[in-house]
PDB file of N, CA and C in Angstrom:
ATOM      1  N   UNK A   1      83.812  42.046 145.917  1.00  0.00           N
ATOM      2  CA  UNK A   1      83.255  43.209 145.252  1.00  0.00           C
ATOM      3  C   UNK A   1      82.497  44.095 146.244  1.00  0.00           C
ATOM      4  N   UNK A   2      81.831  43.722 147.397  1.00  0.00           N
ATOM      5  CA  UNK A   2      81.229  44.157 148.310  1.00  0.00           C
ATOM      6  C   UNK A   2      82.132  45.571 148.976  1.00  0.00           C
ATOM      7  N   UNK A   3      83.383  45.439 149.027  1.00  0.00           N
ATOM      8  CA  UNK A   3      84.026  46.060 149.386  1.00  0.00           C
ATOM      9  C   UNK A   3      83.997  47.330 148.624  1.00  0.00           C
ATOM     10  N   UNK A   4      83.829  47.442 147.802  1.00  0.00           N
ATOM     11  CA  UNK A   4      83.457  49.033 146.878  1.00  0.00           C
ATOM     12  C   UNK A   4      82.570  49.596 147.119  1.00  0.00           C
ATOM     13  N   UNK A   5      81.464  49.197 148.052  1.00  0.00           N
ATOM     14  CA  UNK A   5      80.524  49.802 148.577  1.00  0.00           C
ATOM     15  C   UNK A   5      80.763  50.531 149.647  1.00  0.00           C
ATOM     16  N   UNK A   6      80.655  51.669 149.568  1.00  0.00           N
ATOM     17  CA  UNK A   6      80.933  53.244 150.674  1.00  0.00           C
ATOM     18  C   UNK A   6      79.553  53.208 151.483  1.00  0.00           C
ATOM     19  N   UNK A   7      79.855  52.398 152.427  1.00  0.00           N
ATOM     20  CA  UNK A   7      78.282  52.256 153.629  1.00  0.00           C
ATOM     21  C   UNK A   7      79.028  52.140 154.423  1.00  0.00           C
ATOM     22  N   UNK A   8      78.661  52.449 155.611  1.00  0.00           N
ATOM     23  CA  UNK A   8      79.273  52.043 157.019  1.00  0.00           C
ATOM     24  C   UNK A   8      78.516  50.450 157.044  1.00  0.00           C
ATOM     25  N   UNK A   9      79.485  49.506 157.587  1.00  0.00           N
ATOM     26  CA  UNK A   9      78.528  48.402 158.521  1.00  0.00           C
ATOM     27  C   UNK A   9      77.481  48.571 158.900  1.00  0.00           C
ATOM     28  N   UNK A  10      77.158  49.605 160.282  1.00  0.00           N
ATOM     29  CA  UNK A  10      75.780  49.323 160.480  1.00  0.00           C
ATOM     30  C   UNK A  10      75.105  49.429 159.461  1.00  0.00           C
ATOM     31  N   UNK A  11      75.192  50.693 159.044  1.00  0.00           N
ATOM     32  CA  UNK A  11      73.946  50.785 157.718  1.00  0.00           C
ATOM     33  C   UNK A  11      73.658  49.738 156.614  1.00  0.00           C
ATOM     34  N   UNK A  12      74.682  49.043 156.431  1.00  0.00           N
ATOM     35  CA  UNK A  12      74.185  48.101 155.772  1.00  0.00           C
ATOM     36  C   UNK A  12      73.625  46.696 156.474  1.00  0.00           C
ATOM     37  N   UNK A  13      74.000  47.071 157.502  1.00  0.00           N
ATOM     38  CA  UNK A  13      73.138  46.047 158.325  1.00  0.00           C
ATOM     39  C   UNK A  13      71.644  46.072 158.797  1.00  0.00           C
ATOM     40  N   UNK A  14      71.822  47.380 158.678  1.00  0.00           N
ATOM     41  CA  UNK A  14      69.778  48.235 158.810  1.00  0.00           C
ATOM     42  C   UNK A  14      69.278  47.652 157.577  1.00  0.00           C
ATOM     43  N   UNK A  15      69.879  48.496 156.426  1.00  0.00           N
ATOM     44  CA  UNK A  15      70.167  48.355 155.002  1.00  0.00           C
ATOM     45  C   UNK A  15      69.483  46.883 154.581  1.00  0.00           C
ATOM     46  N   UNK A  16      70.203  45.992 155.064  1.00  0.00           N
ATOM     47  CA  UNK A  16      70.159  44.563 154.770  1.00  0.00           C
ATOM     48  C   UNK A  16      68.962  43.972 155.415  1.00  0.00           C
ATOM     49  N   UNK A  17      68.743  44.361 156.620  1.00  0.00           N
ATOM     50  CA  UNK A  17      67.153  43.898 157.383  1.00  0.00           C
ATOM     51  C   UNK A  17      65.962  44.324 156.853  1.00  0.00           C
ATOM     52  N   UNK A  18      66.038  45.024 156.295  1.00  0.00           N
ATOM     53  CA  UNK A  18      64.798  46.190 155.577  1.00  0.00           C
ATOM     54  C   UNK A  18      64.816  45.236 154.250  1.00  0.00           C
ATOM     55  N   UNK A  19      65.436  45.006 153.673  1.00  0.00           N
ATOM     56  CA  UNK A  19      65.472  44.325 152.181  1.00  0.00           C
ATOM     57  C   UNK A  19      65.056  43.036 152.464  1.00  0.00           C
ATOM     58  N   UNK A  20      65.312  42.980 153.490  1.00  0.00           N
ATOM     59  CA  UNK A  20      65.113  40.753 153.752  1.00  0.00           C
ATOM     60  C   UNK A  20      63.373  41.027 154.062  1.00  0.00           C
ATOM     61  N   UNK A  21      63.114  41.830 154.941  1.00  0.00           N
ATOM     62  CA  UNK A  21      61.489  42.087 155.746  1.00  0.00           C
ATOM     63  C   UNK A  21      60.707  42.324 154.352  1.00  0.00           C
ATOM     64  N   UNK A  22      61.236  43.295 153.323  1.00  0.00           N
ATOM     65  CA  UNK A  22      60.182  43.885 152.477  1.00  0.00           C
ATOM     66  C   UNK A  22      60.398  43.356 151.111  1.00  0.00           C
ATOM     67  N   UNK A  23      60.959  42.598 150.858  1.00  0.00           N
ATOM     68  CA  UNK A  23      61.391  41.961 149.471  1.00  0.00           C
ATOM     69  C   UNK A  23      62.156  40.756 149.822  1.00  0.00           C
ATOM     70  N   UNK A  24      61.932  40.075 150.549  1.00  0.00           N
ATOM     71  CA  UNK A  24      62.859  38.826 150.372  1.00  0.00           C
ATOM     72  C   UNK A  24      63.136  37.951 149.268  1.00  0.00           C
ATOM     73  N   UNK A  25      64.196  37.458 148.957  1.00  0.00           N
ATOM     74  CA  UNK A  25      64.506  36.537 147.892  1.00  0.00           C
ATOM     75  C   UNK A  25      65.001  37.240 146.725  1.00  0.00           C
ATOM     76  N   UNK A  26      64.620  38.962 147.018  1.00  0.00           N
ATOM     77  CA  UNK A  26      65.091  39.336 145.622  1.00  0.00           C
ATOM     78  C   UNK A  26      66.635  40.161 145.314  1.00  0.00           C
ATOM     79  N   UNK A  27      67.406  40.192 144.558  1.00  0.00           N
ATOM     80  CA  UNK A  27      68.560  40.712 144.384  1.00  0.00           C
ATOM     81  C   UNK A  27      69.114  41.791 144.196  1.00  0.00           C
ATOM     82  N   UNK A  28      69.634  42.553 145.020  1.00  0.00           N
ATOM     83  CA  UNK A  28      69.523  44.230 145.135  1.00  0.00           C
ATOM     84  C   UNK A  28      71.259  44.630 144.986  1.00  0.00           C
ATOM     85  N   UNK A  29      71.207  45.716 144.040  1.00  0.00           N
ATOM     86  CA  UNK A  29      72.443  45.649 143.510  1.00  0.00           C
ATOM     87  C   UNK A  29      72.080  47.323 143.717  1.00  0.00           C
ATOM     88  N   UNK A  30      73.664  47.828 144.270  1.00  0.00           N
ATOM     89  CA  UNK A  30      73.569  49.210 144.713  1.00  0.00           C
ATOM     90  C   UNK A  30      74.823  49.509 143.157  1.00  0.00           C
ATOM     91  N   UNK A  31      74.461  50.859 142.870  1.00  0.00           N
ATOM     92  CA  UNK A  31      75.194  51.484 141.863  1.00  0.00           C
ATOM     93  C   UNK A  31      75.265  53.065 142.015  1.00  0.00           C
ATOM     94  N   UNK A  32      76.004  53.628 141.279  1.00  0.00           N
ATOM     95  CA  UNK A  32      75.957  55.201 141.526  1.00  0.00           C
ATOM     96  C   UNK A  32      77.246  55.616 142.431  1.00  0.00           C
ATOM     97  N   UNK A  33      77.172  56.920 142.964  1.00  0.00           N
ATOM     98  CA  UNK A  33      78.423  57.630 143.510  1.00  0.00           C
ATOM     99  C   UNK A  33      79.149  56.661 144.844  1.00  0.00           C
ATOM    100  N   UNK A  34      77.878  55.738 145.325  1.00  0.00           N
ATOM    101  CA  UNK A  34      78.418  55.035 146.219  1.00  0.00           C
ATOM    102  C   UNK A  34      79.474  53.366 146.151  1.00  0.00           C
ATOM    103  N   UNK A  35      79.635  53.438 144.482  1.00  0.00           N
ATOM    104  CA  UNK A  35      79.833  52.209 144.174  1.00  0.00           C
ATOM    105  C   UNK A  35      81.208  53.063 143.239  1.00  0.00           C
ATOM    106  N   UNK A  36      81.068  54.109 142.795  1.00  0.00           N
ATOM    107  CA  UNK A  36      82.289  54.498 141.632  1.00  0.00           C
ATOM    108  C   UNK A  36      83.169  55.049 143.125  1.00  0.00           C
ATOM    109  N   UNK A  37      82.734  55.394 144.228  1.00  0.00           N
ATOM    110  CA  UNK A  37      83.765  56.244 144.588  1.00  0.00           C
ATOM    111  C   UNK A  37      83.602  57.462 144.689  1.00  0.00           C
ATOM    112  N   UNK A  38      82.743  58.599 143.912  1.00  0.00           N
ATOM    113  CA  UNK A  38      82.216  59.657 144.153  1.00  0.00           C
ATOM    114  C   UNK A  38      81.660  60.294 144.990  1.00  0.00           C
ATOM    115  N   UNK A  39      81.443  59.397 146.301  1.00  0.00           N
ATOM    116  CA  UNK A  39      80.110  59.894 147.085  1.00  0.00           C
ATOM    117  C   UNK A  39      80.840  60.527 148.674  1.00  0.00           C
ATOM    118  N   UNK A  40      80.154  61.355 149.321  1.00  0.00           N
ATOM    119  CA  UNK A  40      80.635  61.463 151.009  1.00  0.00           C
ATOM    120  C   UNK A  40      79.379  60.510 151.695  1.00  0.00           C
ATOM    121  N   UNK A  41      79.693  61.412 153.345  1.00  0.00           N
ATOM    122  CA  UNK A  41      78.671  60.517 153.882  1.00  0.00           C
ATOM    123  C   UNK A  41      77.301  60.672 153.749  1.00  0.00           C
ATOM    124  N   UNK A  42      77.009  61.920 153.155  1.00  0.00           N
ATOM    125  CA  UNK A  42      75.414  62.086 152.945  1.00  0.00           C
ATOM    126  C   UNK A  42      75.463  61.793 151.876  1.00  0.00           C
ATOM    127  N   UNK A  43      75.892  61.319 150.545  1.00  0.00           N
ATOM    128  CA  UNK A  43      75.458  61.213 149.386  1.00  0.00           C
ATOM    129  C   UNK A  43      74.395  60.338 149.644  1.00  0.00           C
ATOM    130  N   UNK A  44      73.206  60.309 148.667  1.00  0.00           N
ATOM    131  CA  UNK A  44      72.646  58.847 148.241  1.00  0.00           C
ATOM    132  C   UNK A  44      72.553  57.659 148.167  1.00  0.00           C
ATOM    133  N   UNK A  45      72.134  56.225 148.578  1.00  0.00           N
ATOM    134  CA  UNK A  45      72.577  55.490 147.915  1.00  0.00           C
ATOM    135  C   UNK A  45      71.398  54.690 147.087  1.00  0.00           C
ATOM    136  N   UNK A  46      71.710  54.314 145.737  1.00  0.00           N
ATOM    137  CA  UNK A  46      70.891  53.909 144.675  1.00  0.00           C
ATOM    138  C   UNK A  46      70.608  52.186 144.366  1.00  0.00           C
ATOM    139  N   UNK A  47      69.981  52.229 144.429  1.00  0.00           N
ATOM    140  CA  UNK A  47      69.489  50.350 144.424  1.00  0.00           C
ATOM    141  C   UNK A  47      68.753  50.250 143.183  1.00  0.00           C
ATOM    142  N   UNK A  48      68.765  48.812 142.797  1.00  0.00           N
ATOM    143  CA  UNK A  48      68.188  48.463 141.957  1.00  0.00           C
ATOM    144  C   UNK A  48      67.782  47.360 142.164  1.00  0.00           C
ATOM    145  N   UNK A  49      66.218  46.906 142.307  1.00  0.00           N
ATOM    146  CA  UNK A  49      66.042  45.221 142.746  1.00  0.00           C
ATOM    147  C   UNK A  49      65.576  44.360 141.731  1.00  0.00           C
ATOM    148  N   UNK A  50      66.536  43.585 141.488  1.00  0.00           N
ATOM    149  CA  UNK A  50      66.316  42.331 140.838  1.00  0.00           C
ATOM    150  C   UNK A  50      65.479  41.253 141.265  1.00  0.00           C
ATOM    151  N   UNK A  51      63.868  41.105 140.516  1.00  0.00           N
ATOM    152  CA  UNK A  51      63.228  39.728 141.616  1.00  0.00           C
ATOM    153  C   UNK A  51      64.079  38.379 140.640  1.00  0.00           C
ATOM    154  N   UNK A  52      63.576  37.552 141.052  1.00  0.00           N
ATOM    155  CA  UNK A  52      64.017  36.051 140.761  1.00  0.00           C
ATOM    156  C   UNK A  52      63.965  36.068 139.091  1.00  0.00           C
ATOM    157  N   UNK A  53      62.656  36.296 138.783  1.00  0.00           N
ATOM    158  CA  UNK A  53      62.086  35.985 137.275  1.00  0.00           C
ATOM    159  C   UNK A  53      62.071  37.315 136.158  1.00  0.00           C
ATOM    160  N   UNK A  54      62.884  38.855 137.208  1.00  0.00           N
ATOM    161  CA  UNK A  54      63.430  39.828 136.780  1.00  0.00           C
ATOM    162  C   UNK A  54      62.192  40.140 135.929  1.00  0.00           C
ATOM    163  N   UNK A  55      60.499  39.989 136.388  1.00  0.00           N
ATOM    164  CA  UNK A  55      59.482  40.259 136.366  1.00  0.00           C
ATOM    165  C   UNK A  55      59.270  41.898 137.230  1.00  0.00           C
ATOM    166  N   UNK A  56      57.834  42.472 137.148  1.00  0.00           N
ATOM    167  CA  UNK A  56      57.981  43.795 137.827  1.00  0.00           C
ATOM    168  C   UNK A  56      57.579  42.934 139.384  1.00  0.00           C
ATOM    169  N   UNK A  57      58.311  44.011 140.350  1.00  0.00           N
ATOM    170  CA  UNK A  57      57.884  43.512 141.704  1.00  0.00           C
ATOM    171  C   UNK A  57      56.408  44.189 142.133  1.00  0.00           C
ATOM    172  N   UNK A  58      55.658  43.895 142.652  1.00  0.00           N
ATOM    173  CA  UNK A  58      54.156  44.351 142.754  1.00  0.00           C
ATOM    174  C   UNK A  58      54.530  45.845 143.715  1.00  0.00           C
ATOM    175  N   UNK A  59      53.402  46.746 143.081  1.00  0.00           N
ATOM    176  CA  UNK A  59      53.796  48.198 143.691  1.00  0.00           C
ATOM    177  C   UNK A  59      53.308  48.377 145.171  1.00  0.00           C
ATOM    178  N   UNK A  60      52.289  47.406 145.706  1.00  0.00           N
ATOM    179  CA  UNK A  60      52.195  47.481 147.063  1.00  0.00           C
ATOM    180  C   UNK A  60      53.908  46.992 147.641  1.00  0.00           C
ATOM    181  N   UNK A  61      54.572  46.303 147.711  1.00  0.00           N
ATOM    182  CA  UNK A  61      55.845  45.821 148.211  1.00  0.00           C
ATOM    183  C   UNK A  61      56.829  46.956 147.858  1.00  0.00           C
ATOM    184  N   UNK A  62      57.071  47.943 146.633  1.00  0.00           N
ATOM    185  CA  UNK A  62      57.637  48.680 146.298  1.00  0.00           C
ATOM    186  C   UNK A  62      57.230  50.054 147.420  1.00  0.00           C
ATOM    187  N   UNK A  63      56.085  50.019 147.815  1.00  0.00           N
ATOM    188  CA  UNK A  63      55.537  50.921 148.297  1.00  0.00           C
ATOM    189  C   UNK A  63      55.971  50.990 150.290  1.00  0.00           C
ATOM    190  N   UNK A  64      55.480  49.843 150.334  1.00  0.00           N
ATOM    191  CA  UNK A  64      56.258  49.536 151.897  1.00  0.00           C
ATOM    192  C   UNK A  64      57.496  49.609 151.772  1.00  0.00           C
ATOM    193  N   UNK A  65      58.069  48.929 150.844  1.00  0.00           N
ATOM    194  CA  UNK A  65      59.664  49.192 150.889  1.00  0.00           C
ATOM    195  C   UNK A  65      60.391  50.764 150.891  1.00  0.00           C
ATOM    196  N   UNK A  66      59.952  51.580 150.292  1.00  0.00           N
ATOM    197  CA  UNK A  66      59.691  52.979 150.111  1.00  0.00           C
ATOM    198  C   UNK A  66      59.965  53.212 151.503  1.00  0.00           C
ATOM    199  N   UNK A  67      58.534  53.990 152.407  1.00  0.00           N
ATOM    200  CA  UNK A  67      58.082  53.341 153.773  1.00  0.00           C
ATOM    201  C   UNK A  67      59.088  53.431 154.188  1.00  0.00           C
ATOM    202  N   UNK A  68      59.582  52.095 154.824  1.00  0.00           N
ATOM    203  CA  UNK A  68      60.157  51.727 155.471  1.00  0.00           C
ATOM    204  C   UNK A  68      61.661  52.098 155.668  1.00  0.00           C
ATOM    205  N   UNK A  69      62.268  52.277 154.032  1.00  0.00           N
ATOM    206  CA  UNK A  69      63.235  52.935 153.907  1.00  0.00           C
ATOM    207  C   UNK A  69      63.493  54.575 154.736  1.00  0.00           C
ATOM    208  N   UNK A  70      62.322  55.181 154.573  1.00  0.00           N
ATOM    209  CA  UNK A  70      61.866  56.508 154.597  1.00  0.00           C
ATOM    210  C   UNK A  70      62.181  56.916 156.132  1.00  0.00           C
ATOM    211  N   UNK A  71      61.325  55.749 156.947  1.00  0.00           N
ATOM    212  CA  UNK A  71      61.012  55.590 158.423  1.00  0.00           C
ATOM    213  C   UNK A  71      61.966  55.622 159.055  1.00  0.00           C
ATOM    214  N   UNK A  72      63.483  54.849 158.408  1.00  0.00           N
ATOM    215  CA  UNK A  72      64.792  53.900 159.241  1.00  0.00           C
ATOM    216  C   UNK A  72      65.419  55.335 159.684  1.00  0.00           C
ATOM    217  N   UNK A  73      66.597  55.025 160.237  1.00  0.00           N
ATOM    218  CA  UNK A  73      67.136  55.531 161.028  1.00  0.00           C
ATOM    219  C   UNK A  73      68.619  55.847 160.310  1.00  0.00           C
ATOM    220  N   UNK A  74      68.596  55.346 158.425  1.00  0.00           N
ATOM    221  CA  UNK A  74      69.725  55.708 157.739  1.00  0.00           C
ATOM    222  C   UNK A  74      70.187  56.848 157.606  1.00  0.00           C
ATOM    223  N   UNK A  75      70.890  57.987 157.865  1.00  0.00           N
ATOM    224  CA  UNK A  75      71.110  59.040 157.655  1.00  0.00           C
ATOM    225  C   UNK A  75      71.056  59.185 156.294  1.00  0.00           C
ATOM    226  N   UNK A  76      70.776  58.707 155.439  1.00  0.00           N
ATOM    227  CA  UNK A  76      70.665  59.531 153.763  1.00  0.00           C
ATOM    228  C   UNK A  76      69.945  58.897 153.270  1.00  0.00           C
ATOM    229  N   UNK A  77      69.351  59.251 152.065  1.00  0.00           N
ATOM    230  CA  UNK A  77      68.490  58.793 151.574  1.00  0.00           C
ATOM    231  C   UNK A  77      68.847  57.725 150.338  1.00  0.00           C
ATOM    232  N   UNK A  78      67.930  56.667 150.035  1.00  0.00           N
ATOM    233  CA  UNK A  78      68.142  55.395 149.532  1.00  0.00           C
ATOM    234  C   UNK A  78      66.881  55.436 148.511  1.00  0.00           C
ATOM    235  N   UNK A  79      67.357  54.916 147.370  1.00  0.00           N
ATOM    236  CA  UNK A  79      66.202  55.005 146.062  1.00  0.00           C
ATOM    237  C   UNK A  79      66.417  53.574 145.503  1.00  0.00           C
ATOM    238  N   UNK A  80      65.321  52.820 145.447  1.00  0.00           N
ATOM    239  CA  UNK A  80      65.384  51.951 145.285  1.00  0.00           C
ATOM    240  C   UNK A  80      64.409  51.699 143.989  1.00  0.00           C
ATOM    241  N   UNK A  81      64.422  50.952 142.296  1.00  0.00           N
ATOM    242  CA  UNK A  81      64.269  51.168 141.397  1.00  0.00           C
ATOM    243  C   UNK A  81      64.100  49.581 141.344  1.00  0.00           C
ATOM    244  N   UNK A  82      62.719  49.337 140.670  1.00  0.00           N
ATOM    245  CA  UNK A  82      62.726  48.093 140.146  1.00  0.00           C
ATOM    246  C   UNK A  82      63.360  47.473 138.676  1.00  0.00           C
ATOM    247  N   UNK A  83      63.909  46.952 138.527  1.00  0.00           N
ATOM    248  CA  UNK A  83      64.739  46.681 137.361  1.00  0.00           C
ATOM    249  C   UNK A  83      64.206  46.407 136.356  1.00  0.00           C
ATOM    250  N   UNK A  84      62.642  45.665 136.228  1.00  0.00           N
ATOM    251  CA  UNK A  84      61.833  45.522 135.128  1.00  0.00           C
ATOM    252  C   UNK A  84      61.389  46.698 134.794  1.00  0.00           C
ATOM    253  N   UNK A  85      61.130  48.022 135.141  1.00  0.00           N
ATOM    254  CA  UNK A  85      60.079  49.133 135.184  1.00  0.00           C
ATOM    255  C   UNK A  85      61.436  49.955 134.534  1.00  0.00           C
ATOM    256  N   UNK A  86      62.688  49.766 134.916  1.00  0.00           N
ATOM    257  CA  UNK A  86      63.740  50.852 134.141  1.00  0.00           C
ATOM    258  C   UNK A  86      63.695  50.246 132.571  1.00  0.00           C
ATOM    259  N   UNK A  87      64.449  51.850 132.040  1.00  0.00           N
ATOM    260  CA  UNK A  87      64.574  51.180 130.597  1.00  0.00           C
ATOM    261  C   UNK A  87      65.580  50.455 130.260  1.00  0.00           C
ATOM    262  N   UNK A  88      65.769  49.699 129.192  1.00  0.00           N
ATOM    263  CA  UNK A  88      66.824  48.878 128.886  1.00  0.00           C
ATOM    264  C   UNK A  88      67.897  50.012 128.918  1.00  0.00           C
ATOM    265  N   UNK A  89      67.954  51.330 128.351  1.00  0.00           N
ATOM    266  CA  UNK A  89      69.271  51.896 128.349  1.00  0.00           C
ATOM    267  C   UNK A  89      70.028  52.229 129.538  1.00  0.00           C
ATOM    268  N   UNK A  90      69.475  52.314 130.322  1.00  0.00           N
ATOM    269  CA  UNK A  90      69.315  52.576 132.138  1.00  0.00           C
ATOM    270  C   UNK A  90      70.079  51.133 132.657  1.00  0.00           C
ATOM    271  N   UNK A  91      69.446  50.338 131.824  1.00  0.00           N
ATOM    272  CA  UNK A  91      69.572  49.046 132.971  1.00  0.00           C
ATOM    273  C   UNK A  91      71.384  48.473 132.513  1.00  0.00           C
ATOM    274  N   UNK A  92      71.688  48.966 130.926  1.00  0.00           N
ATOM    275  CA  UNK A  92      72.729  48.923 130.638  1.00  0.00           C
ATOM    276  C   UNK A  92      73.420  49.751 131.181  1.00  0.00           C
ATOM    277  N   UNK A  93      73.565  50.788 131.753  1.00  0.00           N
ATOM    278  CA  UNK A  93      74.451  51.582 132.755  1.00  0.00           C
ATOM    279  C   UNK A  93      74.681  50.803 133.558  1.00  0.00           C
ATOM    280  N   UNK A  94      73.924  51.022 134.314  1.00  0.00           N
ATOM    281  CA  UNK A  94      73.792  50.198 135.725  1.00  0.00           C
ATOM    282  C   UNK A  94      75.006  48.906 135.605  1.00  0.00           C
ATOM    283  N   UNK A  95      74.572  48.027 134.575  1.00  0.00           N
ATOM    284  CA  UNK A  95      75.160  46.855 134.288  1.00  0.00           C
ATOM    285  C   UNK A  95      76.887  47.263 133.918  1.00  0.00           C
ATOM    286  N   UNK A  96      77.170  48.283 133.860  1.00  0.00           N
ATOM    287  CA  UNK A  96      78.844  48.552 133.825  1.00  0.00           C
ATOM    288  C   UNK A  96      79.519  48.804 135.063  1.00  0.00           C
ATOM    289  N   UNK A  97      78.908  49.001 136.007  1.00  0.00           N
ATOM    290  CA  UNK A  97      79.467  49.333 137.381  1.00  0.00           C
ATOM    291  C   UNK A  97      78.583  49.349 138.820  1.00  0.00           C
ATOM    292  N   UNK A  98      78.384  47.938 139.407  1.00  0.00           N
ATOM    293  CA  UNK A  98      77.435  48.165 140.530  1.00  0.00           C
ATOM    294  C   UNK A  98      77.985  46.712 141.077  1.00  0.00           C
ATOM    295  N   UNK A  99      77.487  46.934 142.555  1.00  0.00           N
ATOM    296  CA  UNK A  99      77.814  45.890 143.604  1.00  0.00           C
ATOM    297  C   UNK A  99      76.834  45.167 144.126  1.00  0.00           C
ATOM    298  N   UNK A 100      76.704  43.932 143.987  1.00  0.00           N
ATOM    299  CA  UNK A 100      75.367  43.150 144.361  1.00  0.00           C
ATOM    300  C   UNK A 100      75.406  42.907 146.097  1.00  0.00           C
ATOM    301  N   UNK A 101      74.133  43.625 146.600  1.00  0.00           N
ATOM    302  CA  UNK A 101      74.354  43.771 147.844  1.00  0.00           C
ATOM    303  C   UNK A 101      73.631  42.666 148.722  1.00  0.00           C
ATOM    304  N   UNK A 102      72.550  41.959 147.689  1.00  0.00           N
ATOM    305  CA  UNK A 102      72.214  40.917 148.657  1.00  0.00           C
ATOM    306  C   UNK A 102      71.678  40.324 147.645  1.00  0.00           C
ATOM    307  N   UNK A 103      72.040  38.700 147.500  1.00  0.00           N
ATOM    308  CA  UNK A 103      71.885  38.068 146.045  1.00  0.00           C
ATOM    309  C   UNK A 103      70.357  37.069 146.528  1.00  0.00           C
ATOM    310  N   UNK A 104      70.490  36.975 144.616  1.00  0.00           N
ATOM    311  CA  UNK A 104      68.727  36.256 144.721  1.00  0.00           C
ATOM    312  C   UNK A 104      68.861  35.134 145.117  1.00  0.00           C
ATOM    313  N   UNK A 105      67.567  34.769 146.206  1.00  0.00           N
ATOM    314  CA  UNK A 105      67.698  33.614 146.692  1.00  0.00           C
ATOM    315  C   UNK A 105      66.921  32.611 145.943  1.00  0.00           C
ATOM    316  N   UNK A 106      66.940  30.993 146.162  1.00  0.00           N
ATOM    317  CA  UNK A 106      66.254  30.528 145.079  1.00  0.00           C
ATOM    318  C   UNK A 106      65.411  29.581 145.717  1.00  0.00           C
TER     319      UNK A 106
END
């Protein structure tokens, strides 16, 4: 399924270091133009993080993660959405079409 994701390698390899440093353990599932197929190379790409107990993740960690995202060296910009804090109707979108980009660890 990984393969439906429109990232270059590196970037998801930046992508992927940034998520392990500022949220580890938790499960980040990309959705949106970069997952249907819609997107070029500057589009967006949209995250959604799943923690373990799919509890809210604390807003200092949301906040560095932000940060850090902000700081990298990704050419586009990345929004990353805690999954407890969206609404259920939101979270049912999401849940029809998205690629789990780095699964929860246990």
């Amino acid at each position: 399924m990984r393969d439906r994701l429109h990232l270059k390698a590196r970037h998801r390899r930046m992508l992927e270091e940034i998520l392990r440093e500022h949220v580890p353990g938790v499960e980040v599932w990309a959705y949106g133009s970069r997952v249907s197929g819609h997107s070029h190379d500057g589009s967006d790409l949209d995250l959604v993080l799943r923690s373990p107990d799919l509890e809210e993740i604390p807003i200092g960690k949301l906040v560095a993660l932000e940060e850090a995202l902000r700081l990298s060296t990704i050419p586009f910009l990345v929004e990353a959405w805690d999954w407890a804090r969206l609404p259920e109707s939101f979270q049912r979108e999401i849940e029809r079409d998205f690629v789990v980009l780095t699964e929860r660890q246990k």
